[in-house]
PDB file of N, CA and C in Angstrom:
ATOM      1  N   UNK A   1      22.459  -4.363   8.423  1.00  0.00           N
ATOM      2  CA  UNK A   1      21.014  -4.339   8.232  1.00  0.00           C
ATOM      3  C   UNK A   1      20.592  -2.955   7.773  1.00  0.00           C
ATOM      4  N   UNK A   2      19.642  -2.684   6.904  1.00  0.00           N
ATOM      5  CA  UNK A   2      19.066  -1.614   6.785  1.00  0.00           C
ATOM      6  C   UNK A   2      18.486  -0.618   7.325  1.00  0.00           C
ATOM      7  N   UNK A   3      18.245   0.676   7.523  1.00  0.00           N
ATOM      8  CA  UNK A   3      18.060   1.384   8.162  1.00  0.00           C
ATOM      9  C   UNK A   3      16.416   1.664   7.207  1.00  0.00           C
ATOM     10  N   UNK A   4      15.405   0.978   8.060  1.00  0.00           N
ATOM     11  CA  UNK A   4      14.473   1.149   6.826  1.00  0.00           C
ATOM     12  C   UNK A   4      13.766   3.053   7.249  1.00  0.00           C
ATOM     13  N   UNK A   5      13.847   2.991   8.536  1.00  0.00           N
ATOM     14  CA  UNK A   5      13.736   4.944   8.368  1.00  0.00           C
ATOM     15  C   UNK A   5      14.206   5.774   7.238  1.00  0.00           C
ATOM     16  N   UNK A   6      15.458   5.512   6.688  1.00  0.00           N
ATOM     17  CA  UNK A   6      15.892   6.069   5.833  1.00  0.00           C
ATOM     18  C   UNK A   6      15.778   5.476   4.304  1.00  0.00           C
ATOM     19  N   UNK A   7      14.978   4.531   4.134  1.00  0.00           N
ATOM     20  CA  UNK A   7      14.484   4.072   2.695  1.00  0.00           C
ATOM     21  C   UNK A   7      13.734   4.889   1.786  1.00  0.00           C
ATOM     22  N   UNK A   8      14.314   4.792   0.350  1.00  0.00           N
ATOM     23  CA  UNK A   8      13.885   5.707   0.082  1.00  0.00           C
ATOM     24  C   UNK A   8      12.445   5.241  -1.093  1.00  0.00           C
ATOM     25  N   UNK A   9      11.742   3.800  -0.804  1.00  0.00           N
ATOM     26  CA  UNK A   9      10.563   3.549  -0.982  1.00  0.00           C
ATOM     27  C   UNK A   9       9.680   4.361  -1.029  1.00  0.00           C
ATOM     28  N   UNK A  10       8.898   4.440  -1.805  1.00  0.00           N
ATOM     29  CA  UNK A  10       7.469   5.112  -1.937  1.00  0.00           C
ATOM     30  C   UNK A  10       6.552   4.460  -0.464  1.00  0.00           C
ATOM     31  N   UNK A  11       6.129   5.934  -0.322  1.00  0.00           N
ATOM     32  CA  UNK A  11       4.817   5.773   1.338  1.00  0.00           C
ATOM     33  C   UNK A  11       4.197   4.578   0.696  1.00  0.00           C
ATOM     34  N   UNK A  12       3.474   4.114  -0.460  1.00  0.00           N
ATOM     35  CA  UNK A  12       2.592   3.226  -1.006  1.00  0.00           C
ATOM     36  C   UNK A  12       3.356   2.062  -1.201  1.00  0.00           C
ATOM     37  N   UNK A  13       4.626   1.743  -0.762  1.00  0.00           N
ATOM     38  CA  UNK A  13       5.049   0.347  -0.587  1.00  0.00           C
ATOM     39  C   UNK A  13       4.477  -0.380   0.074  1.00  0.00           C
ATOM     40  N   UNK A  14       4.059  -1.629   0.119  1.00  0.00           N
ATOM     41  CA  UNK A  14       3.153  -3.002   0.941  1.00  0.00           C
ATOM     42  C   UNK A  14       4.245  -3.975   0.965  1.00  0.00           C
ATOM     43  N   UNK A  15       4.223  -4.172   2.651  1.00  0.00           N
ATOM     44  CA  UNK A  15       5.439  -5.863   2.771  1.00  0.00           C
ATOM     45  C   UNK A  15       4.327  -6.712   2.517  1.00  0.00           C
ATOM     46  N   UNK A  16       4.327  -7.579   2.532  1.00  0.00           N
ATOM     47  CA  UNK A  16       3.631  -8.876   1.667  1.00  0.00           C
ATOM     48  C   UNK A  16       4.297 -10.047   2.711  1.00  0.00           C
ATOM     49  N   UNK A  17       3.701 -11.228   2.918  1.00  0.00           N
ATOM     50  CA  UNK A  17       3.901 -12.230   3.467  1.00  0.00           C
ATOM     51  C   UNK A  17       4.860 -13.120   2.667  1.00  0.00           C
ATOM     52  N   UNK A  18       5.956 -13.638   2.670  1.00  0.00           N
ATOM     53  CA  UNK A  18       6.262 -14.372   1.423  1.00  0.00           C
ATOM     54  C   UNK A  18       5.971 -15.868   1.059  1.00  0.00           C
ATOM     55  N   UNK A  19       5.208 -16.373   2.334  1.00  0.00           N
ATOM     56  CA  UNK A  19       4.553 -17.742   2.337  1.00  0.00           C
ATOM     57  C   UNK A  19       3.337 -17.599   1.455  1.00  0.00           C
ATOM     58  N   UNK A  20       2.342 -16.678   2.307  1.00  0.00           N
ATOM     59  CA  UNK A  20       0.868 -16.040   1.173  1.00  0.00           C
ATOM     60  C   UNK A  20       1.548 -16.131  -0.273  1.00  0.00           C
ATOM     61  N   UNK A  21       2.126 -15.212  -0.649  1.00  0.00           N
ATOM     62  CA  UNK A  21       2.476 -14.898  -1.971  1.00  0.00           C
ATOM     63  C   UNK A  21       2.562 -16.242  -2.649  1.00  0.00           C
ATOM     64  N   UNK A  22       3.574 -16.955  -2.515  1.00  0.00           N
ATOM     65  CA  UNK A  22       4.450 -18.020  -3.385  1.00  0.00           C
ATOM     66  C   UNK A  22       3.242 -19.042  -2.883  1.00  0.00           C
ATOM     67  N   UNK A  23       2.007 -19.177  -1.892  1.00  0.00           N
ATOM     68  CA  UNK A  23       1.598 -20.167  -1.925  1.00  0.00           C
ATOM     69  C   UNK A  23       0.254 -20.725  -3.016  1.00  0.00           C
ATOM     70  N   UNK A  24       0.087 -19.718  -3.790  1.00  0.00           N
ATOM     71  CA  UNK A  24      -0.841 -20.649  -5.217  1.00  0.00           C
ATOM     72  C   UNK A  24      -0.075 -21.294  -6.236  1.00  0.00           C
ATOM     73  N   UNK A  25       1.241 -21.191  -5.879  1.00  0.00           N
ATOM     74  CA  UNK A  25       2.379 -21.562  -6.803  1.00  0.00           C
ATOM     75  C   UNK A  25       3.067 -22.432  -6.280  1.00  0.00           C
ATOM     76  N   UNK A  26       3.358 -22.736  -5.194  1.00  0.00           N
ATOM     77  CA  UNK A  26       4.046 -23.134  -4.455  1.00  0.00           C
ATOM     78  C   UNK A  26       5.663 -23.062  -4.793  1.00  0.00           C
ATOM     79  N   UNK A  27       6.429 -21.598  -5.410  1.00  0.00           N
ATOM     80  CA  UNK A  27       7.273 -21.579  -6.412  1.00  0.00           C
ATOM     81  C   UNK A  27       7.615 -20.240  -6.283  1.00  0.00           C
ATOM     82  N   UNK A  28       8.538 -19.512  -5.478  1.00  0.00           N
ATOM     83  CA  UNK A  28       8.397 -17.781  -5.620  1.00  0.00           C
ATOM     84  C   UNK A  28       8.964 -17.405  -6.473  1.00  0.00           C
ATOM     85  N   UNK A  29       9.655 -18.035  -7.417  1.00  0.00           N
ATOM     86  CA  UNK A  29      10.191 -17.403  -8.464  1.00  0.00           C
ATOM     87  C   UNK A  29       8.634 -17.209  -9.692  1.00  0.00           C
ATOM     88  N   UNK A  30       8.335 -18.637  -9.707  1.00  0.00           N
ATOM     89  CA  UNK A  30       7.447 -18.533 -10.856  1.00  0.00           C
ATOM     90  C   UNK A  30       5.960 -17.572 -10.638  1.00  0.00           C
ATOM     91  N   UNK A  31       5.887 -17.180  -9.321  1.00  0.00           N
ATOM     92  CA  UNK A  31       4.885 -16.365  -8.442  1.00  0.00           C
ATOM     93  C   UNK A  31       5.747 -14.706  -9.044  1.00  0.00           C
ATOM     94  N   UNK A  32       6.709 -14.784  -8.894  1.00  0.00           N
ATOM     95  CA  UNK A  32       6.985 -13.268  -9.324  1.00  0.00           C
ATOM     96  C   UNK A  32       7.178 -13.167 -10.703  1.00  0.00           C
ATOM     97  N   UNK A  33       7.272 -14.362 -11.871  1.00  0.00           N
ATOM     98  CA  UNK A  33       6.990 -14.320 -13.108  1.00  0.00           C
ATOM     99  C   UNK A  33       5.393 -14.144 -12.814  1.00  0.00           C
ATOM    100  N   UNK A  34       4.489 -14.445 -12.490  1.00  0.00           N
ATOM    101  CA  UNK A  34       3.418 -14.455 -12.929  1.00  0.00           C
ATOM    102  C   UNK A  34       2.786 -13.149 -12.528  1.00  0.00           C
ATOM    103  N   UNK A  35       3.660 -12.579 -11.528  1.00  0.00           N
ATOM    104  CA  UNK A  35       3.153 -10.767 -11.091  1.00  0.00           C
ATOM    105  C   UNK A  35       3.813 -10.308 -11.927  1.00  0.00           C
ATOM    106  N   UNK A  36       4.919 -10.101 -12.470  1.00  0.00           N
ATOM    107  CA  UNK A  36       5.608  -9.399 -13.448  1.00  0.00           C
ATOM    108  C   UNK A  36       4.961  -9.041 -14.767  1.00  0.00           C
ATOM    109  N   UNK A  37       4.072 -10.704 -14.870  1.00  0.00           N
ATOM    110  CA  UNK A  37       3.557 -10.366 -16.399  1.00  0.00           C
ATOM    111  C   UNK A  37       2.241  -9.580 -16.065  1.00  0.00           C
ATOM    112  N   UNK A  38       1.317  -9.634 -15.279  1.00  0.00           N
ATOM    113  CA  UNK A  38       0.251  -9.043 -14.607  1.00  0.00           C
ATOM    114  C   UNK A  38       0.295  -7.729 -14.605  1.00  0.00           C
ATOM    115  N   UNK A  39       1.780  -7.193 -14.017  1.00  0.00           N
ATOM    116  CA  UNK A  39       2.331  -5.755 -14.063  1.00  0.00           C
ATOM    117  C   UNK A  39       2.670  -4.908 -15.154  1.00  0.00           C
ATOM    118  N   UNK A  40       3.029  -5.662 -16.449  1.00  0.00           N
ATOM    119  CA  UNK A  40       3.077  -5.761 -17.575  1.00  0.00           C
ATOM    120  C   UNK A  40       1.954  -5.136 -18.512  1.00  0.00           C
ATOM    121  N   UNK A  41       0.869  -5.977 -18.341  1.00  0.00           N
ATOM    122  CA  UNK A  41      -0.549  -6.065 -18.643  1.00  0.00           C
ATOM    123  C   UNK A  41      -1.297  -4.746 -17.902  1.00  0.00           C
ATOM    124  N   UNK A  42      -1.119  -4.229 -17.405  1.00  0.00           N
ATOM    125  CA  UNK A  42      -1.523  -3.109 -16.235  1.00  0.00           C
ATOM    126  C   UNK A  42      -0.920  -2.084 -17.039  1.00  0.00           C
ATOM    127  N   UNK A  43       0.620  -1.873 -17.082  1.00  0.00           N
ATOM    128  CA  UNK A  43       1.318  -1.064 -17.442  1.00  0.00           C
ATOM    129  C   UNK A  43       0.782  -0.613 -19.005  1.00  0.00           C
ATOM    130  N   UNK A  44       0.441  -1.765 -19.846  1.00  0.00           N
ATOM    131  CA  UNK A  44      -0.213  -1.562 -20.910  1.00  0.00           C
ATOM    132  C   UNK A  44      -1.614  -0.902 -21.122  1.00  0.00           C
ATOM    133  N   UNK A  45      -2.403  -1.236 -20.237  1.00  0.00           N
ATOM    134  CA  UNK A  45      -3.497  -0.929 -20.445  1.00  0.00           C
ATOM    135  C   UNK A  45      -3.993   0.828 -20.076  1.00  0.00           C
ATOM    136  N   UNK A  46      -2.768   0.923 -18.917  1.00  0.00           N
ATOM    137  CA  UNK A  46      -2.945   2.480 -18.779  1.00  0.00           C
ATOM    138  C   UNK A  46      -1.776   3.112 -19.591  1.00  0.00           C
ATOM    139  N   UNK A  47      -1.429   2.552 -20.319  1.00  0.00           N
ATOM    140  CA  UNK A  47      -0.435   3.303 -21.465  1.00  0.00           C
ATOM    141  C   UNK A  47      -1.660   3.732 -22.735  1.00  0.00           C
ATOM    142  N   UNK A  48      -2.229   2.654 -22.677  1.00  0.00           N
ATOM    143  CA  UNK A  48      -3.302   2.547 -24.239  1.00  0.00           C
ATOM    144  C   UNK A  48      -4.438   3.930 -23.513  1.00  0.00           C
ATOM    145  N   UNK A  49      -4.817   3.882 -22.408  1.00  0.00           N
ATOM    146  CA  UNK A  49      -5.868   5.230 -21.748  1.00  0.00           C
ATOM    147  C   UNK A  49      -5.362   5.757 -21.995  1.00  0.00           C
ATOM    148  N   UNK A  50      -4.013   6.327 -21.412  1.00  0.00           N
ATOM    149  CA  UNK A  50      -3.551   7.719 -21.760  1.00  0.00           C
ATOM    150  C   UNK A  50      -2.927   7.795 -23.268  1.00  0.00           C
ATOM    151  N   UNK A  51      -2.921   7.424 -23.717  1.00  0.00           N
ATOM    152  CA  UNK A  51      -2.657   7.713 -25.465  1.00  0.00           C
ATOM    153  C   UNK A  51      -3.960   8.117 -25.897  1.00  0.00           C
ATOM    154  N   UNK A  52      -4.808   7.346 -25.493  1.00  0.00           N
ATOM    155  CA  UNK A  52      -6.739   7.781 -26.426  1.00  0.00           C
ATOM    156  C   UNK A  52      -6.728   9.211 -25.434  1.00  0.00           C
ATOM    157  N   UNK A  53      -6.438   9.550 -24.649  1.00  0.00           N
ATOM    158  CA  UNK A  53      -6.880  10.748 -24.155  1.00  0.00           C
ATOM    159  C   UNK A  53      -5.928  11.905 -24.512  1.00  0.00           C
ATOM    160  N   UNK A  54      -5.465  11.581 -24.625  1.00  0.00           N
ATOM    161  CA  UNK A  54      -4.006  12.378 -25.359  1.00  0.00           C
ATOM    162  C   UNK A  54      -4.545  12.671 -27.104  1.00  0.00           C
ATOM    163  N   UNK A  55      -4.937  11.674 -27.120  1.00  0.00           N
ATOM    164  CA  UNK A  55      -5.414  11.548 -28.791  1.00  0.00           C
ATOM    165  C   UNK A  55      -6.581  12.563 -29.132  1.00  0.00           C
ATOM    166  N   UNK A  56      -7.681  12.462 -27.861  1.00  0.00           N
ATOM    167  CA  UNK A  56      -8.871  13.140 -27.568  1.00  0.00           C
ATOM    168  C   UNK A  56      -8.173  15.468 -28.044  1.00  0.00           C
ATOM    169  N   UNK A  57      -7.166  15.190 -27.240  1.00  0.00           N
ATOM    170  CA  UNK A  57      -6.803  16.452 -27.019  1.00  0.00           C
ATOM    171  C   UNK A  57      -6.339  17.152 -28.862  1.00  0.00           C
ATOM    172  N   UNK A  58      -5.466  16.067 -29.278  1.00  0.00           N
ATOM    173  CA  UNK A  58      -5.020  16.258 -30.776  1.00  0.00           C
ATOM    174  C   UNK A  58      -5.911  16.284 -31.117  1.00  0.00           C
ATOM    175  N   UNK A  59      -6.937  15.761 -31.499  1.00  0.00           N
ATOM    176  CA  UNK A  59      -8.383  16.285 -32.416  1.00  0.00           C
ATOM    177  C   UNK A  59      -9.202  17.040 -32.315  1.00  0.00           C
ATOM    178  N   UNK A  60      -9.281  17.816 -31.371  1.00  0.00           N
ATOM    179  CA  UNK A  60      -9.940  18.427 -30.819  1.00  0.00           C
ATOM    180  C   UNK A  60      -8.864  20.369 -31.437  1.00  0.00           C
ATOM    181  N   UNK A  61      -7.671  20.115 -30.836  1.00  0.00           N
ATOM    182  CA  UNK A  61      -6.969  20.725 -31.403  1.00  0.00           C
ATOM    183  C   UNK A  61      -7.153  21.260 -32.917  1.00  0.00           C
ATOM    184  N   UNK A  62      -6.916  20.270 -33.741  1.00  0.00           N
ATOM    185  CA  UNK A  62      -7.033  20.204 -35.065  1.00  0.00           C
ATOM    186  C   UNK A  62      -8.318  21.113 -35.242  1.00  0.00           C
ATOM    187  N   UNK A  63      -9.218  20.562 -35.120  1.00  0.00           N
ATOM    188  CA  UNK A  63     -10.640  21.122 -35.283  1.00  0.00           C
ATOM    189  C   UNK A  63     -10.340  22.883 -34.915  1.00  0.00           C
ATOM    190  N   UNK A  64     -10.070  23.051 -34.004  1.00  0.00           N
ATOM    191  CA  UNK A  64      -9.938  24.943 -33.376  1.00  0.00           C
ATOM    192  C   UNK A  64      -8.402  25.249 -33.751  1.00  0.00           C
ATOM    193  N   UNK A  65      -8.082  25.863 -34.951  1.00  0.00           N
ATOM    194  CA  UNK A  65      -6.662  26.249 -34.702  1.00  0.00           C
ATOM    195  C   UNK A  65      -6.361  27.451 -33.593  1.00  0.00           C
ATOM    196  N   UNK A  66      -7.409  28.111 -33.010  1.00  0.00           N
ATOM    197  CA  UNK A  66      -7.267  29.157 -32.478  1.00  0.00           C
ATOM    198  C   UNK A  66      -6.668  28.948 -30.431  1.00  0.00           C
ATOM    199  N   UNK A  67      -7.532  27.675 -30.455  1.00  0.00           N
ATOM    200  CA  UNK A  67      -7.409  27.132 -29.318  1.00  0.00           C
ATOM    201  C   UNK A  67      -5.917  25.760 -29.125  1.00  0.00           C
ATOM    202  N   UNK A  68      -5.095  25.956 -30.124  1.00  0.00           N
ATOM    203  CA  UNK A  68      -4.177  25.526 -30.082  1.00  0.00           C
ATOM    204  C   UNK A  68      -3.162  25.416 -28.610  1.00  0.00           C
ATOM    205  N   UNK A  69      -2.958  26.274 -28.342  1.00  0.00           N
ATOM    206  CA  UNK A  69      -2.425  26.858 -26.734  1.00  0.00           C
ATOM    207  C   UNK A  69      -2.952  26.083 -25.807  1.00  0.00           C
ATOM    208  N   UNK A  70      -4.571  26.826 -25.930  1.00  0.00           N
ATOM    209  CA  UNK A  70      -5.135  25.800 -24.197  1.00  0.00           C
ATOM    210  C   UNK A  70      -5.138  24.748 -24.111  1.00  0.00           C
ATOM    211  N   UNK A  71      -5.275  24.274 -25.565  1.00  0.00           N
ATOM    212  CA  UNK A  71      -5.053  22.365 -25.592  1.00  0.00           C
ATOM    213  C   UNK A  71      -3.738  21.864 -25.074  1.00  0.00           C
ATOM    214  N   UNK A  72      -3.116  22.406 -26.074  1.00  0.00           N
ATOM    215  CA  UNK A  72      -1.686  21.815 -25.065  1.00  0.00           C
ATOM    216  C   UNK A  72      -0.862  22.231 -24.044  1.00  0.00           C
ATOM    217  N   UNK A  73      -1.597  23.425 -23.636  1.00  0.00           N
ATOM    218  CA  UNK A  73      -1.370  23.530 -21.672  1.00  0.00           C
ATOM    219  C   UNK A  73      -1.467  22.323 -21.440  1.00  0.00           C
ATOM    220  N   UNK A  74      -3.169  22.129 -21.122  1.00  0.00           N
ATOM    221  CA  UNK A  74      -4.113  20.781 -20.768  1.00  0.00           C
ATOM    222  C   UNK A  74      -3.349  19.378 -21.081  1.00  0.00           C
ATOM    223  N   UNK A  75      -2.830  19.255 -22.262  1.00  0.00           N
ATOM    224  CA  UNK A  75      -2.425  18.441 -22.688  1.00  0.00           C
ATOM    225  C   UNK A  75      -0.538  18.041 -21.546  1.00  0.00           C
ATOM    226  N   UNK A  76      -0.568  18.995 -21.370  1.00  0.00           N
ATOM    227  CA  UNK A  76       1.033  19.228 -20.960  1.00  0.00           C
ATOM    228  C   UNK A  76       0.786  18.558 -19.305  1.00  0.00           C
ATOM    229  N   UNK A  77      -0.187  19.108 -19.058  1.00  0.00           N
ATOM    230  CA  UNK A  77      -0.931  19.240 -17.346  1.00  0.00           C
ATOM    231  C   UNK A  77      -1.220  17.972 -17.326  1.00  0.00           C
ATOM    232  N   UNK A  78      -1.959  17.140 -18.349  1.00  0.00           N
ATOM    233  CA  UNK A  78      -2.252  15.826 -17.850  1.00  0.00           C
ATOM    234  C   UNK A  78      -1.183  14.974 -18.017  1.00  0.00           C
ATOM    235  N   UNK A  79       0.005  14.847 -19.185  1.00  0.00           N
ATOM    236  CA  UNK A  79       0.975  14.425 -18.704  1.00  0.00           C
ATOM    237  C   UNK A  79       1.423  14.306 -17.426  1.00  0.00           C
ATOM    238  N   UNK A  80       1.678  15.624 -17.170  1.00  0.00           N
ATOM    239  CA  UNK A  80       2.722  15.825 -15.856  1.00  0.00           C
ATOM    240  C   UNK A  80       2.166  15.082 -14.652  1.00  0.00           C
ATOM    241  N   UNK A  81       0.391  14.933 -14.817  1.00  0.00           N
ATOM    242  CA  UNK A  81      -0.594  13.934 -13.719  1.00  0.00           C
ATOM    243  C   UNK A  81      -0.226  12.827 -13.606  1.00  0.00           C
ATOM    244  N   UNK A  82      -0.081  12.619 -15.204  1.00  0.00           N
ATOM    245  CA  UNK A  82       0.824  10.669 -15.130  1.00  0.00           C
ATOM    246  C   UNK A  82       1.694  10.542 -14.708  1.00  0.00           C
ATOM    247  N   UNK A  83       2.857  11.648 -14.801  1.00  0.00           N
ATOM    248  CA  UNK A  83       4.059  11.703 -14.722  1.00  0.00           C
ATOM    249  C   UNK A  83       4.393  11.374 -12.767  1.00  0.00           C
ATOM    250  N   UNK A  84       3.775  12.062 -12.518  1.00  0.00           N
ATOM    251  CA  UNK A  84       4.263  12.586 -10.912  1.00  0.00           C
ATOM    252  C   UNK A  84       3.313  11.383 -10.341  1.00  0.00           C
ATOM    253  N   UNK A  85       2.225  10.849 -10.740  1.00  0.00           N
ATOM    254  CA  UNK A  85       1.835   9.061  -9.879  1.00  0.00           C
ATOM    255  C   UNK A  85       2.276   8.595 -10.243  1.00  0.00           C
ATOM    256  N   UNK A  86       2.725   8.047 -11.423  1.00  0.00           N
ATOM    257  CA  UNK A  86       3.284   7.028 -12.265  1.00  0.00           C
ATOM    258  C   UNK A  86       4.517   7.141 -13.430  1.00  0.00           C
ATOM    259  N   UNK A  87       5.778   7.461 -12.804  1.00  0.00           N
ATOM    260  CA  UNK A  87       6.531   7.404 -13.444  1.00  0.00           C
ATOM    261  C   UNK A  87       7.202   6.563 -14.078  1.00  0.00           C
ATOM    262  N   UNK A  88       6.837   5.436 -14.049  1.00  0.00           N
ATOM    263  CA  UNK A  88       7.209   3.930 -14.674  1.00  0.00           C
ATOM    264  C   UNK A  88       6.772   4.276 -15.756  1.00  0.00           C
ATOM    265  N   UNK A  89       5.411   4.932 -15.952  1.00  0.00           N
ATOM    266  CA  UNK A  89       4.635   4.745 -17.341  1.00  0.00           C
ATOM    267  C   UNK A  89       4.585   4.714 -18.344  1.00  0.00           C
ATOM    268  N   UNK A  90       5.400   6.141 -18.221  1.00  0.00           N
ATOM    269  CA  UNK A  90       6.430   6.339 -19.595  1.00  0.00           C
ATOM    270  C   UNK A  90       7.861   5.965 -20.064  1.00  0.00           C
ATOM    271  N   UNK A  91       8.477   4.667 -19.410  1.00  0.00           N
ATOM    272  CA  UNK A  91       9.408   4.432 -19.257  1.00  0.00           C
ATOM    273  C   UNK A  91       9.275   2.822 -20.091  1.00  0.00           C
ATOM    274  N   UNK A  92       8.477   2.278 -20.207  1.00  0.00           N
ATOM    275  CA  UNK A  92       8.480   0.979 -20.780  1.00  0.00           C
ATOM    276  C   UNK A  92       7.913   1.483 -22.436  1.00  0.00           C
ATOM    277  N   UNK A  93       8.364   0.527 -22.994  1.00  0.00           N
ATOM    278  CA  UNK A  93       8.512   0.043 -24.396  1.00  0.00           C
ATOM    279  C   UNK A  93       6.939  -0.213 -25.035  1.00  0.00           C
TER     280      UNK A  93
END
């Protein structure tokens, strides 16, 4: 059995009931197809935010060649924001 003290899960893991879950489906496989694609859809949508804000920073750039630098500190800094909550983010296709 597992030693779940020593798991190395994120604090923000949730156990879940597995009756609740699978029961609008009555089907836990097709219940975790239907979170998967949900997760999917999520994963996308904060991929598409952080690209327009990322994008925000490149034009802005462009416009000041002088301020080239502080932009992409900033630019570097908000990565690393996504990076360190959400490291999945940048990992899908």
């Amino acid at each position: 059995m597992n030693d779940l003290k020593n798991s190395k899960a994120p604090v923000s893991t949730k156990t879940i009931n597995r009756n609740e879950f699978d029961e609008p489906t009555g089907n836990i496989y097709e219940a975790i197809s239907i979170t998967a694609k949900r997760a999917i859809q999520i994963n996308s949508e904060i991929k598409k935010e952080l690209l327009e804000k990322l994008e925000e920073f490149a034009t802005y750039s462009d416009r000041k060649k002088c301020s080239r630098t502080r932009n992409k500190s900033k630019s570097l800094s908000f990565m690393r924001n996504y990076q360190n909550h959400m490291p999945w983010l940048l990992k899908s296709g």
